[in-house]
PDB file of N, CA and C in Angstrom:
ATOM      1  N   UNK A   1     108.672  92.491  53.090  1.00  0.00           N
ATOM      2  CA  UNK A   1     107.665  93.472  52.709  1.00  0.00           C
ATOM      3  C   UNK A   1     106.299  92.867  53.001  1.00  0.00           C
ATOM      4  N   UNK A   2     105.358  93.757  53.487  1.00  0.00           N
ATOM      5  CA  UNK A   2     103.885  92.783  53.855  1.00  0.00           C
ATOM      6  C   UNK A   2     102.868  94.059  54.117  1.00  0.00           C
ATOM      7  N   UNK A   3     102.273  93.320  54.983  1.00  0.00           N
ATOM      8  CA  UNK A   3     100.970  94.155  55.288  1.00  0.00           C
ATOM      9  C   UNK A   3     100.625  93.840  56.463  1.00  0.00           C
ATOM     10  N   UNK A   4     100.344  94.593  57.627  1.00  0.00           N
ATOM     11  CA  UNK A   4     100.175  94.172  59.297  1.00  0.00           C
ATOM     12  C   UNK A   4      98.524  94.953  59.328  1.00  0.00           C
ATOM     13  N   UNK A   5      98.399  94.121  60.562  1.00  0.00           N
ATOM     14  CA  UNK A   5      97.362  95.283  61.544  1.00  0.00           C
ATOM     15  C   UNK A   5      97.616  94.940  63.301  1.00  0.00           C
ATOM     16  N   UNK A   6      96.788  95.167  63.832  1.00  0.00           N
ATOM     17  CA  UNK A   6      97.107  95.123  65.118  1.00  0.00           C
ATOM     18  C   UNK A   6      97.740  93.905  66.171  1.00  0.00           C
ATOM     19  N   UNK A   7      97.178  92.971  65.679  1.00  0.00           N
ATOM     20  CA  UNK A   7      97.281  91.585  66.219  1.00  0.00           C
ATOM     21  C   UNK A   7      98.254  90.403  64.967  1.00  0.00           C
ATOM     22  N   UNK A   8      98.389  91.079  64.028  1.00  0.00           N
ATOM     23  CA  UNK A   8      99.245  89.923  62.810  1.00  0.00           C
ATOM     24  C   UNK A   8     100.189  90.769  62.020  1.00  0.00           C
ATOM     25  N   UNK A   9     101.050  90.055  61.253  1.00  0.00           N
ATOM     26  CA  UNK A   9     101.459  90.563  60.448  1.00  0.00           C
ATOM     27  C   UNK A   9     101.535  89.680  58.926  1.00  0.00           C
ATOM     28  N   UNK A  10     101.579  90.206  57.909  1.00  0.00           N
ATOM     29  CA  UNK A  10     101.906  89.202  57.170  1.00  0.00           C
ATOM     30  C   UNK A  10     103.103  89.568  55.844  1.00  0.00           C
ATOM     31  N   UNK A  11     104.042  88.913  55.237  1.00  0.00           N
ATOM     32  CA  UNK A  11     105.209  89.228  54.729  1.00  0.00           C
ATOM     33  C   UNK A  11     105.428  88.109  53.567  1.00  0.00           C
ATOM     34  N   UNK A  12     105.965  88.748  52.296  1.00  0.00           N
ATOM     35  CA  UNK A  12     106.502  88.092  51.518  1.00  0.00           C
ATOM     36  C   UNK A  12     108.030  88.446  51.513  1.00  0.00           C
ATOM     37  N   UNK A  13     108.593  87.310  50.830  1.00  0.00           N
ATOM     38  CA  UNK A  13     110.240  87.008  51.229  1.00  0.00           C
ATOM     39  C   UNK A  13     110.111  86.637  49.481  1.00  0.00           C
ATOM     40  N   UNK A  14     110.795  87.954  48.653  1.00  0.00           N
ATOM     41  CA  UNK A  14     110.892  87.504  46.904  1.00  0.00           C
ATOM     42  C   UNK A  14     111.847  86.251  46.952  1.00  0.00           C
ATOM     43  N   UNK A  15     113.004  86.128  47.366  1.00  0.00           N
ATOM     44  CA  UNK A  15     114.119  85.324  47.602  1.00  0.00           C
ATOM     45  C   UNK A  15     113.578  84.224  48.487  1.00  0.00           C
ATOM     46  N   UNK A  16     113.173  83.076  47.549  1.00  0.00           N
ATOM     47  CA  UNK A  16     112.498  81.937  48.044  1.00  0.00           C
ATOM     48  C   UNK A  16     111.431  82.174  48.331  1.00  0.00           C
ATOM     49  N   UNK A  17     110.795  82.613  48.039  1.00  0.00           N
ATOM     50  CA  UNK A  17     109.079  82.990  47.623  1.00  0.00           C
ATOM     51  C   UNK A  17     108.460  82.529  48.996  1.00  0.00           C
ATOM     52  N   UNK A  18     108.874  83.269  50.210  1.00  0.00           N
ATOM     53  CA  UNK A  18     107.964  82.677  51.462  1.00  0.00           C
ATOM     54  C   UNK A  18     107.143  84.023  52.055  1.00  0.00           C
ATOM     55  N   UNK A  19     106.437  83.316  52.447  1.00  0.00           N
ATOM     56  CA  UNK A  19     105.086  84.126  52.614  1.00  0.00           C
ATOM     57  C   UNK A  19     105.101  83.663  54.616  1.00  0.00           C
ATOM     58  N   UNK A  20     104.966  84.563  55.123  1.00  0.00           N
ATOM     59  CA  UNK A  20     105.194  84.550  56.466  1.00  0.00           C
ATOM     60  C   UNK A  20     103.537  85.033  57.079  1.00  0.00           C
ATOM     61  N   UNK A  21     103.317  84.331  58.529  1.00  0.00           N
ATOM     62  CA  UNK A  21     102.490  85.216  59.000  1.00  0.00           C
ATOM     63  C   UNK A  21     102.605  85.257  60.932  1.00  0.00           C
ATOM     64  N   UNK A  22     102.533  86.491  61.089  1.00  0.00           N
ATOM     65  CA  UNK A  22     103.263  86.579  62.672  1.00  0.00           C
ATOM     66  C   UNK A  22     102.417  86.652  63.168  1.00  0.00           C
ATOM     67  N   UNK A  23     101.785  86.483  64.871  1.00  0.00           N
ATOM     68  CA  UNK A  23     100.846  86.599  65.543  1.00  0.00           C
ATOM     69  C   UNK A  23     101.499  87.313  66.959  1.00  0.00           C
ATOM     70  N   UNK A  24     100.979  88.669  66.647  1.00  0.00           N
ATOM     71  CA  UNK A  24     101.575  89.524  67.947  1.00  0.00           C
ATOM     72  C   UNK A  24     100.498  89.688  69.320  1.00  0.00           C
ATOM     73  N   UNK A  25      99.618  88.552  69.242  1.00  0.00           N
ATOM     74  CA  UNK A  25      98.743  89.097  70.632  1.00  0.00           C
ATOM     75  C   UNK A  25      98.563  87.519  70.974  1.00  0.00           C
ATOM     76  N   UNK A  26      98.099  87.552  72.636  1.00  0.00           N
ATOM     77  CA  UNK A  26      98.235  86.598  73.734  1.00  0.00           C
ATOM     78  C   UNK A  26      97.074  86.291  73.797  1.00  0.00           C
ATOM     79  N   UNK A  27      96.552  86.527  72.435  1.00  0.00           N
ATOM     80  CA  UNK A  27      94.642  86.209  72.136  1.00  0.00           C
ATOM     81  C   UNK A  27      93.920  84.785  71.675  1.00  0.00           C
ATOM     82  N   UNK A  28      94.917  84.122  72.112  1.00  0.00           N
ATOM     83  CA  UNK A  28      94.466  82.394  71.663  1.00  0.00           C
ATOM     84  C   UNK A  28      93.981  82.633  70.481  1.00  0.00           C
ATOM     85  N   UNK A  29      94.239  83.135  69.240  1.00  0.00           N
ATOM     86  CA  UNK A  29      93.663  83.133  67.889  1.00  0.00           C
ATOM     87  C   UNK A  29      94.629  83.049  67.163  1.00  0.00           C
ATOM     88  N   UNK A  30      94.259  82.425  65.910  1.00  0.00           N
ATOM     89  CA  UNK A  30      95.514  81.984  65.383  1.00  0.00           C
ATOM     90  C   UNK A  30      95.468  83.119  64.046  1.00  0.00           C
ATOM     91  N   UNK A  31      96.347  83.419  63.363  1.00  0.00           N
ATOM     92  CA  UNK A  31      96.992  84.372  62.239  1.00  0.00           C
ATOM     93  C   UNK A  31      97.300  83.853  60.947  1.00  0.00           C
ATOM     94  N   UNK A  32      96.363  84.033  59.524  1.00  0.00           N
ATOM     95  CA  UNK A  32      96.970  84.243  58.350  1.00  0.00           C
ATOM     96  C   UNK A  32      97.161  85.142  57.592  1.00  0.00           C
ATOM     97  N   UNK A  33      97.638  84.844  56.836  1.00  0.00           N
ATOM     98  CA  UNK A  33      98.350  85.743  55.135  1.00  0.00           C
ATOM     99  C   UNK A  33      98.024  85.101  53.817  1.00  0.00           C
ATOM    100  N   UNK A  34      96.906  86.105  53.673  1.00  0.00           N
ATOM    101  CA  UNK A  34      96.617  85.922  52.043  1.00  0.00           C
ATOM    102  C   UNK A  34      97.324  86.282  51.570  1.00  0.00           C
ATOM    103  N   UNK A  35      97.623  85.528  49.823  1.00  0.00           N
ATOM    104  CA  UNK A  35      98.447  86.155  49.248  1.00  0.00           C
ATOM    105  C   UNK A  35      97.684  85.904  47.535  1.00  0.00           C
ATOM    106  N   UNK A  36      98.012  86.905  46.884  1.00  0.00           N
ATOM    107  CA  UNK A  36      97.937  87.230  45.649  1.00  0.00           C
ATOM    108  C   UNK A  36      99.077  87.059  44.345  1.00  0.00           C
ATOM    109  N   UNK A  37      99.015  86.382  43.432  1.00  0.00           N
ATOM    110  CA  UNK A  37     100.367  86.271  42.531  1.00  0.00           C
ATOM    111  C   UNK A  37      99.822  86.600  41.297  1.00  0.00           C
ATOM    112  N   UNK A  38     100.204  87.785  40.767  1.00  0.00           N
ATOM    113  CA  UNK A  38      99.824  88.053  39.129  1.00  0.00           C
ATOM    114  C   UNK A  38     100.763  88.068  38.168  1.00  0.00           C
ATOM    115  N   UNK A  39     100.757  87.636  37.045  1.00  0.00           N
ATOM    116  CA  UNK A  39     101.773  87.491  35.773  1.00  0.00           C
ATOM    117  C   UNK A  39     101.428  88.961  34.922  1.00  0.00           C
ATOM    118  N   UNK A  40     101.971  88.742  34.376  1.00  0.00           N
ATOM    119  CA  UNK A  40     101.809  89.428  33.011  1.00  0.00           C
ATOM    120  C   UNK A  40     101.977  88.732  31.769  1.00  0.00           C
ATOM    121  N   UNK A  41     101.007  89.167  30.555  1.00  0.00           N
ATOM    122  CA  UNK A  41     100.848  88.125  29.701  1.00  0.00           C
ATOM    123  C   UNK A  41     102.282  88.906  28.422  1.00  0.00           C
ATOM    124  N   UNK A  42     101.800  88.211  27.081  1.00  0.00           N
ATOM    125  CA  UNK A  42     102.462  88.728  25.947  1.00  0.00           C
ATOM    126  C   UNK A  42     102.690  89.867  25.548  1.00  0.00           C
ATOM    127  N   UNK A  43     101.177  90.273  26.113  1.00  0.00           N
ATOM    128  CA  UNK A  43     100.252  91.739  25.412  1.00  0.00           C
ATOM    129  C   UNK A  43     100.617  92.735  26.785  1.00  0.00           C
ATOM    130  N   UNK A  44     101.789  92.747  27.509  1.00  0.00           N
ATOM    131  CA  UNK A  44     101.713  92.877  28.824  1.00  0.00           C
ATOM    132  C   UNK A  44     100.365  93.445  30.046  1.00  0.00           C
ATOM    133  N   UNK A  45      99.165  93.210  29.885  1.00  0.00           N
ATOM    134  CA  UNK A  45      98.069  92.664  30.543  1.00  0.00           C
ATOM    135  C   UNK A  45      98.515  91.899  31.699  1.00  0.00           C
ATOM    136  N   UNK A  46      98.242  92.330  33.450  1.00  0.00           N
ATOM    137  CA  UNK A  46      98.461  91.823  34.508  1.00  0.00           C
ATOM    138  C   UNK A  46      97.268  91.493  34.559  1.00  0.00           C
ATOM    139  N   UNK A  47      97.176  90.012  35.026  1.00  0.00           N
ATOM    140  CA  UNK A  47      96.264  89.104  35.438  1.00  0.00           C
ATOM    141  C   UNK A  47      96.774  88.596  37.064  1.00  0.00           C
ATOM    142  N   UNK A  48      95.378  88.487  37.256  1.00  0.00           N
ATOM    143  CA  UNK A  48      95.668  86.785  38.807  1.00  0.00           C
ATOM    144  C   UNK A  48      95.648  85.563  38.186  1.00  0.00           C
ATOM    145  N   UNK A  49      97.527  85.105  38.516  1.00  0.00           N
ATOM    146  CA  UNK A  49      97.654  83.831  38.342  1.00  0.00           C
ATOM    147  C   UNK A  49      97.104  82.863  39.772  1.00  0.00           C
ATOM    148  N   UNK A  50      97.387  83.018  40.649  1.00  0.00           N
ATOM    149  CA  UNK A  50      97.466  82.297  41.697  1.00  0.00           C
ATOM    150  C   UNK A  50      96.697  82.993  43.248  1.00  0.00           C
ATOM    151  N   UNK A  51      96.431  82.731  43.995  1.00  0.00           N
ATOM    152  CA  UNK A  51      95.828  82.858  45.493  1.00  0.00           C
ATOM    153  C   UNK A  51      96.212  82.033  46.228  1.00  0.00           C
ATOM    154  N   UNK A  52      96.539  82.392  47.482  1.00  0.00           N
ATOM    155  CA  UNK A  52      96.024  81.387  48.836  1.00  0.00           C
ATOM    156  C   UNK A  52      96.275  81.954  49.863  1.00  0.00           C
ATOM    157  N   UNK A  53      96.460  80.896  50.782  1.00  0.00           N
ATOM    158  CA  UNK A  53      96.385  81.038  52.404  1.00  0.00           C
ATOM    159  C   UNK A  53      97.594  80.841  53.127  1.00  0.00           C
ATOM    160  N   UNK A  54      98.492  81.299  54.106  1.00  0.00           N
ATOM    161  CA  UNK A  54      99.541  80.729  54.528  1.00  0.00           C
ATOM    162  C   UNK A  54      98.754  81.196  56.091  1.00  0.00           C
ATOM    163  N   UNK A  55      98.639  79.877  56.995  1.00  0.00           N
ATOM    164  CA  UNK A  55      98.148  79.864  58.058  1.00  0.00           C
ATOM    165  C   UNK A  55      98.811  79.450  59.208  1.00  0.00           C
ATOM    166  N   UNK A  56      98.806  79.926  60.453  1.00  0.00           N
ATOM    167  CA  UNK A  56      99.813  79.771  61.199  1.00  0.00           C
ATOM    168  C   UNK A  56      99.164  80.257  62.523  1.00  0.00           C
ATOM    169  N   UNK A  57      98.987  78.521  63.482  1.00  0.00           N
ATOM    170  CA  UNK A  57      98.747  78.824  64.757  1.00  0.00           C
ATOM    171  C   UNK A  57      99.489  78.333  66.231  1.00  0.00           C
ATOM    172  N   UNK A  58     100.530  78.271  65.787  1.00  0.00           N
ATOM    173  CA  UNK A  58     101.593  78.163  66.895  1.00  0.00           C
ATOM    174  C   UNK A  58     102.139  78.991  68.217  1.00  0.00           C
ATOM    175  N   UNK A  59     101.446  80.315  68.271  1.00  0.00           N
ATOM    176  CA  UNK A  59     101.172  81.126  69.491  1.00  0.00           C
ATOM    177  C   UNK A  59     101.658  82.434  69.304  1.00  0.00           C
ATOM    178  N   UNK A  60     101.402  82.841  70.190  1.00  0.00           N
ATOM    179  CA  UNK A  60     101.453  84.906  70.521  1.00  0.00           C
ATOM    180  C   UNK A  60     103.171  84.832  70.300  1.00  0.00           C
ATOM    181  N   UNK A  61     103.470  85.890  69.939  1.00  0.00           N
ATOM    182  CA  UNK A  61     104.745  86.252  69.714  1.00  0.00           C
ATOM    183  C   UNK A  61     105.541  85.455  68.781  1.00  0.00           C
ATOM    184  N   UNK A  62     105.114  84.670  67.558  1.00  0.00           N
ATOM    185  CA  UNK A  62     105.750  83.851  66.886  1.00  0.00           C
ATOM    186  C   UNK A  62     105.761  84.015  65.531  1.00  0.00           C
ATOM    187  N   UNK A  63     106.028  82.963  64.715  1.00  0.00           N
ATOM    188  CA  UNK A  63     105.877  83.624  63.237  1.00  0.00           C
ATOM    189  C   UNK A  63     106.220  82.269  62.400  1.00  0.00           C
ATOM    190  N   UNK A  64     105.211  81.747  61.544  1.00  0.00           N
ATOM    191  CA  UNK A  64     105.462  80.433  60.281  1.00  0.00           C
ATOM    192  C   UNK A  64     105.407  81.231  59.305  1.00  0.00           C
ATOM    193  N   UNK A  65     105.669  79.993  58.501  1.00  0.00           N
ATOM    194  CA  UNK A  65     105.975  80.571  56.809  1.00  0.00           C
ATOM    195  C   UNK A  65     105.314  79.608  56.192  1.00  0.00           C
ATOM    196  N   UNK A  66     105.356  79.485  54.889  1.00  0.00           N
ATOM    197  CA  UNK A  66     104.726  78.780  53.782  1.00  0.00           C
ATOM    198  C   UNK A  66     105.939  78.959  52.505  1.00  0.00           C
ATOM    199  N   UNK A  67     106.167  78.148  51.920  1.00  0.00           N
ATOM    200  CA  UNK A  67     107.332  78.131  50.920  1.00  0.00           C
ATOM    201  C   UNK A  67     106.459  77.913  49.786  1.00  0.00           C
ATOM    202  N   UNK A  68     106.407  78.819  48.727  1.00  0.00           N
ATOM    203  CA  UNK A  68     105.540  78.905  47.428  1.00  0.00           C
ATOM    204  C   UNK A  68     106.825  78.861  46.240  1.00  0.00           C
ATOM    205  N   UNK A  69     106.383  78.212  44.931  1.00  0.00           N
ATOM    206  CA  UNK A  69     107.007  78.457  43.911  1.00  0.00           C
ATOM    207  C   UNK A  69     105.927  79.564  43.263  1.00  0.00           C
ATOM    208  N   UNK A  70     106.956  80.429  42.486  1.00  0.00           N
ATOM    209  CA  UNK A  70     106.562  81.394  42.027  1.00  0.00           C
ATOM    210  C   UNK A  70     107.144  82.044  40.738  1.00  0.00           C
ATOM    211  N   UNK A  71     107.167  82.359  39.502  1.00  0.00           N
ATOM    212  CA  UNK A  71     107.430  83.174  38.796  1.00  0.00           C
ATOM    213  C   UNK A  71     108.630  83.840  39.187  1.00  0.00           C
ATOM    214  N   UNK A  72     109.567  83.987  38.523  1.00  0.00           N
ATOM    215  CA  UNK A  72     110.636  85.612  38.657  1.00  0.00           C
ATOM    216  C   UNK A  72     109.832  86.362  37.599  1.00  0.00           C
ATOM    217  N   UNK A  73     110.003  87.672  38.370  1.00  0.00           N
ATOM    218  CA  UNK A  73     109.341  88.875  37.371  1.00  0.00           C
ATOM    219  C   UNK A  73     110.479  89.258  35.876  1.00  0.00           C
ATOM    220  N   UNK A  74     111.180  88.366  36.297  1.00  0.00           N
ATOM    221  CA  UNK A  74     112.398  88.499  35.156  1.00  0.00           C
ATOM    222  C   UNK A  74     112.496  87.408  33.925  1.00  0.00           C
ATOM    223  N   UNK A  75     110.940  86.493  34.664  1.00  0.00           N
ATOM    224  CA  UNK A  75     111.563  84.553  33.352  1.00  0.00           C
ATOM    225  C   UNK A  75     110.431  84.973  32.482  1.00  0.00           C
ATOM    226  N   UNK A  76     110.314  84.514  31.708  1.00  0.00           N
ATOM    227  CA  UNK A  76     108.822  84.301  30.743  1.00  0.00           C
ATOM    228  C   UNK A  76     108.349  83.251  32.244  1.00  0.00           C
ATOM    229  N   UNK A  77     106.732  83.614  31.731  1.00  0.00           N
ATOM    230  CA  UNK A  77     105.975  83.081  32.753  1.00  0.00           C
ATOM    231  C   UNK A  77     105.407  81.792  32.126  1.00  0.00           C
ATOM    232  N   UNK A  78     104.092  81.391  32.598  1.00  0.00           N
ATOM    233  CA  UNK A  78     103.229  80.755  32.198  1.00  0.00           C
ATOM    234  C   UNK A  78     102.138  81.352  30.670  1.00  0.00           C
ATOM    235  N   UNK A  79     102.364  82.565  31.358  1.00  0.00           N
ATOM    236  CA  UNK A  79     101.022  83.340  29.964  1.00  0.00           C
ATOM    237  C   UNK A  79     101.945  83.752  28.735  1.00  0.00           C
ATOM    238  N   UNK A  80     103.408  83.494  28.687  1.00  0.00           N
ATOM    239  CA  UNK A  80     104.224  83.863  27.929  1.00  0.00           C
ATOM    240  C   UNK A  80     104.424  85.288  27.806  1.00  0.00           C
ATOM    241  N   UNK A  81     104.559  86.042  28.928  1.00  0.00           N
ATOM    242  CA  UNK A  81     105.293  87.697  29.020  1.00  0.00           C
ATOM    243  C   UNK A  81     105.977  86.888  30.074  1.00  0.00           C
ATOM    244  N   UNK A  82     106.862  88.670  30.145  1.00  0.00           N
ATOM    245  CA  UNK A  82     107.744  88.363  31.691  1.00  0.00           C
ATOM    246  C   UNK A  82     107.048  89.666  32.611  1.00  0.00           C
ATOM    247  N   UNK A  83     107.273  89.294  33.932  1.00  0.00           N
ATOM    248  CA  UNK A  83     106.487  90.091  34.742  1.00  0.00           C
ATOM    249  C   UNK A  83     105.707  89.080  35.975  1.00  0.00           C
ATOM    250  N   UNK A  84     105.978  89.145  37.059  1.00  0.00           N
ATOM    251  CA  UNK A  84     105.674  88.554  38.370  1.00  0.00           C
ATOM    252  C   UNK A  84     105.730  89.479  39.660  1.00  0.00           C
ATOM    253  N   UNK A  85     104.254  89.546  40.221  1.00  0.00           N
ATOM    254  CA  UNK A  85     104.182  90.705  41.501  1.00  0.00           C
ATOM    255  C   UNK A  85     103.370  89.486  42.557  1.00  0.00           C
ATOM    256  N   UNK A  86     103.446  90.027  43.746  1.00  0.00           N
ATOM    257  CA  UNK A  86     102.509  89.415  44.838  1.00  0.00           C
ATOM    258  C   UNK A  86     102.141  90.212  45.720  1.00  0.00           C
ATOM    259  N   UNK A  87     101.040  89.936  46.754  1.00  0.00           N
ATOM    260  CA  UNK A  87     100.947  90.954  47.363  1.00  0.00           C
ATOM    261  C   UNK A  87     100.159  90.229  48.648  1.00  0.00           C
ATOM    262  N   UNK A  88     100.451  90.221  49.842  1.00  0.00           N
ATOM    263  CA  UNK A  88      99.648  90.039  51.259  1.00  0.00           C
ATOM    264  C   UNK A  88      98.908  90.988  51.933  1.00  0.00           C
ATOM    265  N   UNK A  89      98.155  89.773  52.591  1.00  0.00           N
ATOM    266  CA  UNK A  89      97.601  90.820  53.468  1.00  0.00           C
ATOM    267  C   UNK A  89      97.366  89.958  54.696  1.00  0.00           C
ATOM    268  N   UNK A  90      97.372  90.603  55.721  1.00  0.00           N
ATOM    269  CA  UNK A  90      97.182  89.861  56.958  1.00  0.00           C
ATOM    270  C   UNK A  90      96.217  89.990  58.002  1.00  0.00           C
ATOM    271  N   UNK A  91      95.956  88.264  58.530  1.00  0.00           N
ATOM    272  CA  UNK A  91      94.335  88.519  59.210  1.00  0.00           C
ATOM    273  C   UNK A  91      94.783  87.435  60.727  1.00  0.00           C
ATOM    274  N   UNK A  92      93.311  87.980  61.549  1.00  0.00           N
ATOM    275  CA  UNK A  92      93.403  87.224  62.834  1.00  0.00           C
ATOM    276  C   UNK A  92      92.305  85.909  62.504  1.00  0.00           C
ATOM    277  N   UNK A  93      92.246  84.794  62.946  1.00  0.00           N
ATOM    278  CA  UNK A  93      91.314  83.915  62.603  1.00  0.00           C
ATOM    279  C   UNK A  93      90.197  84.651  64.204  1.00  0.00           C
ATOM    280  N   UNK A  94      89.560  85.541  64.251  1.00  0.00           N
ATOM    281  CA  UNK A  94      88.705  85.868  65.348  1.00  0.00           C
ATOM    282  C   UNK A  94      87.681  84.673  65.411  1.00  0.00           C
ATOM    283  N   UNK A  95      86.984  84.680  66.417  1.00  0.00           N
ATOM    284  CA  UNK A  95      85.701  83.988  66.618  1.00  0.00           C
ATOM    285  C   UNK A  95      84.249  85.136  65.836  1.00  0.00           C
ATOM    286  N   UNK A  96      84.125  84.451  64.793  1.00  0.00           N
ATOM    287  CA  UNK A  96      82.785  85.050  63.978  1.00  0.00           C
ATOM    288  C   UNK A  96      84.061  85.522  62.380  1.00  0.00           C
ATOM    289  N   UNK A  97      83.757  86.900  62.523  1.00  0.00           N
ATOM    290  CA  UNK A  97      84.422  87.668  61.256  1.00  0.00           C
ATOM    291  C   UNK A  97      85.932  87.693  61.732  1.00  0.00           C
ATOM    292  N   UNK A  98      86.727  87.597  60.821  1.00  0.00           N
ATOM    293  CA  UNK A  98      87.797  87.574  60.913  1.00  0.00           C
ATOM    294  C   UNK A  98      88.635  88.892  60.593  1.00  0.00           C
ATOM    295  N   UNK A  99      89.483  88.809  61.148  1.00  0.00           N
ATOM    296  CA  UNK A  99      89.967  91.066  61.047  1.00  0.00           C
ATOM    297  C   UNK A  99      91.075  90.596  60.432  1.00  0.00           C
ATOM    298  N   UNK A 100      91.122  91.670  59.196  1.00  0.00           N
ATOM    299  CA  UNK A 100      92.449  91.466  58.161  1.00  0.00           C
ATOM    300  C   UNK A 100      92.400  92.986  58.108  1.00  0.00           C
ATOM    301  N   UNK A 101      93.803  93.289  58.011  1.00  0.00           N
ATOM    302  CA  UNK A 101      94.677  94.066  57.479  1.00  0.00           C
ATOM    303  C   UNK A 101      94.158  94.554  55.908  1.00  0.00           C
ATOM    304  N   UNK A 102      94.885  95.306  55.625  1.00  0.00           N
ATOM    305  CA  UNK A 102      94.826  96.077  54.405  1.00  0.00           C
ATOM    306  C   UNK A 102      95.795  95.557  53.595  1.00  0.00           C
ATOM    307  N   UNK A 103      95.536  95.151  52.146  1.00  0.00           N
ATOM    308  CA  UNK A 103      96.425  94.813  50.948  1.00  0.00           C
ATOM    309  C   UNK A 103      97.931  95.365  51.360  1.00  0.00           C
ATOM    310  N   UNK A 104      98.894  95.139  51.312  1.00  0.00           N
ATOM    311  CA  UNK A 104     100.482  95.110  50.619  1.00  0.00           C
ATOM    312  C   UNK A 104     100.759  95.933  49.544  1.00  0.00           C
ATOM    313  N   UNK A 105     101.336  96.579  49.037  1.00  0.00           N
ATOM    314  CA  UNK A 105     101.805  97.432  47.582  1.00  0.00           C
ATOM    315  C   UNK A 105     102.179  95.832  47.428  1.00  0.00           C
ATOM    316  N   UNK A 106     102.224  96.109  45.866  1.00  0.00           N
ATOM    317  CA  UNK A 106     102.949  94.590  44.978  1.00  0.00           C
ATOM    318  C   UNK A 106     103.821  94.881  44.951  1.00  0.00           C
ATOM    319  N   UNK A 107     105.119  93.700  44.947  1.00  0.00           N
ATOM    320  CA  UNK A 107     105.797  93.566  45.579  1.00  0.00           C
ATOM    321  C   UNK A 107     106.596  92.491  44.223  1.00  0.00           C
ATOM    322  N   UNK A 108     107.826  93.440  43.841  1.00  0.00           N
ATOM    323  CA  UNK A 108     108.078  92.707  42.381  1.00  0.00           C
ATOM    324  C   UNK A 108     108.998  91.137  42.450  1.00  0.00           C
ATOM    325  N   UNK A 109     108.522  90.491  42.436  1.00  0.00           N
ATOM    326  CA  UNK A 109     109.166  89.042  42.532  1.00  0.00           C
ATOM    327  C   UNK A 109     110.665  89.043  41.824  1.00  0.00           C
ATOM    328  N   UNK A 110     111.086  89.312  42.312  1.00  0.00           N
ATOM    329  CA  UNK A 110     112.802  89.227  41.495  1.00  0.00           C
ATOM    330  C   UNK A 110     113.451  88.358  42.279  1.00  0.00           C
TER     331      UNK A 110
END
């Protein structure tokens, strides 16, 4: 499940919490995937636990990953509720501004 645009894609994998990012153009630029991880607390209140980057410049037509630990939306968490979502989005590293994709629906960590 992920979030693409023209030149990338980017994907979370709930089952081993990997966060992928593909690079579909012959544009010497390399491709990441932000990603977003929110809990839910006691009071069930969704917060941002976590952020980052899974970056990947190994060439046109390819695809890395990043292996994250993460929450099951099913354990007690850290904030003491249960409840775990994530969500990507995917970008080109361009020269200047960088072109990303549009957010992911969350995406329930089970």
């Amino acid at each position: 499940m992920g979030s693409g645009n023209i030149a990338a894609t980017g994907c979370f994998k709930p089952y081993g919490d990997v966060v992928f990012a593909s690079d579909h153009s012959p544009d010497g630029n390399s491709v990441y995937t932000l990603w977003q991880h929110q809990l839910r607390d006691g009071t069930g209140t969704w917060g941002l636990y976590r952020k980052g980057k899974c970056s990947y410049s190994g060439g046109s037509f390819s695809m890395g990953s990043c292996n994250k630990e993460m929450y099951e939306h099913s354990s007690r968490n850290a904030w003491g509720g249960k409840g775990s979502k994530v969500r990507v989005k995917a970008c080109v590293a361009d020269f200047g501004d960088d072109t990303c994709g549009s957010w992911s629906s969350w995406i329930y960590n089970d």
